[in-house]
C-alpha atoms as a PDB file:
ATOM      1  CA  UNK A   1    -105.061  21.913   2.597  1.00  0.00           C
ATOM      2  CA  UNK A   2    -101.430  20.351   2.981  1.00  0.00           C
ATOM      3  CA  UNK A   3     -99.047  21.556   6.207  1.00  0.00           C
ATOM      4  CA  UNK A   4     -96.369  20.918   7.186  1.00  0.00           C
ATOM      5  CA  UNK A   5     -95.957  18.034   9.956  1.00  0.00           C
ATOM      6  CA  UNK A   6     -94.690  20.467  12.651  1.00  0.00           C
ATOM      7  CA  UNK A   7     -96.218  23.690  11.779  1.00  0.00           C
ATOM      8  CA  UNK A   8    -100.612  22.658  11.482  1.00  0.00           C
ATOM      9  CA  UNK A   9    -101.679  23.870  14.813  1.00  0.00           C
ATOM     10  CA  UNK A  10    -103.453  26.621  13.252  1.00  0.00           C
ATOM     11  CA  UNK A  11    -104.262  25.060  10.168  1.00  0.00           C
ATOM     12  CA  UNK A  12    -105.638  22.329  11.442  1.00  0.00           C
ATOM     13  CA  UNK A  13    -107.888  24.784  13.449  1.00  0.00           C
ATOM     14  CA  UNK A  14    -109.354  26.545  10.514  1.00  0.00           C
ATOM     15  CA  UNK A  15    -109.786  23.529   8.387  1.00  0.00           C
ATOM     16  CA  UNK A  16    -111.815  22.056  11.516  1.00  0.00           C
ATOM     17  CA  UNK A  17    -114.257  25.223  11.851  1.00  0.00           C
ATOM     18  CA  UNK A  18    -114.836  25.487   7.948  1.00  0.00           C
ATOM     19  CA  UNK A  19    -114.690  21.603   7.520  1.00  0.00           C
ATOM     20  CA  UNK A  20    -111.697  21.564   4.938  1.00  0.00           C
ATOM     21  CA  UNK A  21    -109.540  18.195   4.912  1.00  0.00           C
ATOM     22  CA  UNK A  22    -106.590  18.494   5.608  1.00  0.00           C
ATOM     23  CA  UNK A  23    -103.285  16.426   5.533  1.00  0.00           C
ATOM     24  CA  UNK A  24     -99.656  17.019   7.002  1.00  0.00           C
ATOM     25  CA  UNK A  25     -96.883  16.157   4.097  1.00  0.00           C
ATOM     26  CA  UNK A  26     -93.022  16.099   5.235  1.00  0.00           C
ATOM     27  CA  UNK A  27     -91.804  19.804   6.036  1.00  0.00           C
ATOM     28  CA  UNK A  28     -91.786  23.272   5.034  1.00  0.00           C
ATOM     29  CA  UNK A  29     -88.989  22.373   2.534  1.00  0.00           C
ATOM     30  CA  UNK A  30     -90.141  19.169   1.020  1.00  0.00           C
ATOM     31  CA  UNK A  31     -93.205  20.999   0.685  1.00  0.00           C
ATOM     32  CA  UNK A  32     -92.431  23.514  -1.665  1.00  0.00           C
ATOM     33  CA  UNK A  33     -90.348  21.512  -3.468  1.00  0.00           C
ATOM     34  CA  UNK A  34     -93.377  19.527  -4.526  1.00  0.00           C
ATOM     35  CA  UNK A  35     -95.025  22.700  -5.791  1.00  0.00           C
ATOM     36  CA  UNK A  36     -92.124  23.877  -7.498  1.00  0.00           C
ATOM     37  CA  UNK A  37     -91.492  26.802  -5.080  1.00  0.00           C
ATOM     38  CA  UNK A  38     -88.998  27.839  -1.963  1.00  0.00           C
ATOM     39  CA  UNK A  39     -90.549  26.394   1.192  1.00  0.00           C
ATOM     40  CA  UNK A  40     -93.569  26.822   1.711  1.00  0.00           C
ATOM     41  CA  UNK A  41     -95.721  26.238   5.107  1.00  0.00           C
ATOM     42  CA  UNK A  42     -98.737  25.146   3.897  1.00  0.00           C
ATOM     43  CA  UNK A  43    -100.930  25.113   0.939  1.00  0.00           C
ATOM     44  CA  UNK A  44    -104.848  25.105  -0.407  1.00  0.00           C
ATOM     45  CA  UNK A  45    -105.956  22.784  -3.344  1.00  0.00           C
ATOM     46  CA  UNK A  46    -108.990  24.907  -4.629  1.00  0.00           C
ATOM     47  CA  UNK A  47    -109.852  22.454  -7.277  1.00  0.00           C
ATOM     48  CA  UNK A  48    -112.396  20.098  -6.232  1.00  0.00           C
ATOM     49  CA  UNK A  49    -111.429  17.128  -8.796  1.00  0.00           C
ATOM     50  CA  UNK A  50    -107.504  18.479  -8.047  1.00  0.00           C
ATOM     51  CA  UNK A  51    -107.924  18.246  -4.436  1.00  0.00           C
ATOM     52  CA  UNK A  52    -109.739  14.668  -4.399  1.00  0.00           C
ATOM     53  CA  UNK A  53    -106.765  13.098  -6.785  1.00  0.00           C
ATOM     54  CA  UNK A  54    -104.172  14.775  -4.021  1.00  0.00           C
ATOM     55  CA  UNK A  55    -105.740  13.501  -1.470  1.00  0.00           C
ATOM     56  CA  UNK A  56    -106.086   9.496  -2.829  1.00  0.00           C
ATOM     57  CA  UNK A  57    -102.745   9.902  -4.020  1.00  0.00           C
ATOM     58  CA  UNK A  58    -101.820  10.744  -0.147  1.00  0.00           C
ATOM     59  CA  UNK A  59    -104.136   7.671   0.773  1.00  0.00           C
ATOM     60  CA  UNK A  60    -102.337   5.266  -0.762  1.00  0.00           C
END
């Protein structure tokens, strides 16, 4: 799951208690300019392979 920087608090809650990674990218804006979309708070990779390139690709 991807947040925004300012608004995880209770992302970062739920991704804790289910044991989801999770990573803060830029802001609402930024964010859903990535995906294509108006802003966007947060979003869920539901792909397995999907999520794992995201998340190297945020690694480096």
């Amino acid at each position: 799951m991807a947040c925004g920087r300012r608004g995880g608090r209770v992302g970062e809650h739920m991704c804790s208690y289910y044991g989801v990674p999770i990573c803060f990218f830029a802001d609402k804006e930024q964010l859903g300019r990535v995906i294509g979309r108006e802003f966007r708070a947060s979003l869920a990779v539901t792909d397995e392979n999907l999520a794992k390139a995201v998340m190297k690709q945020l690694d480096d």
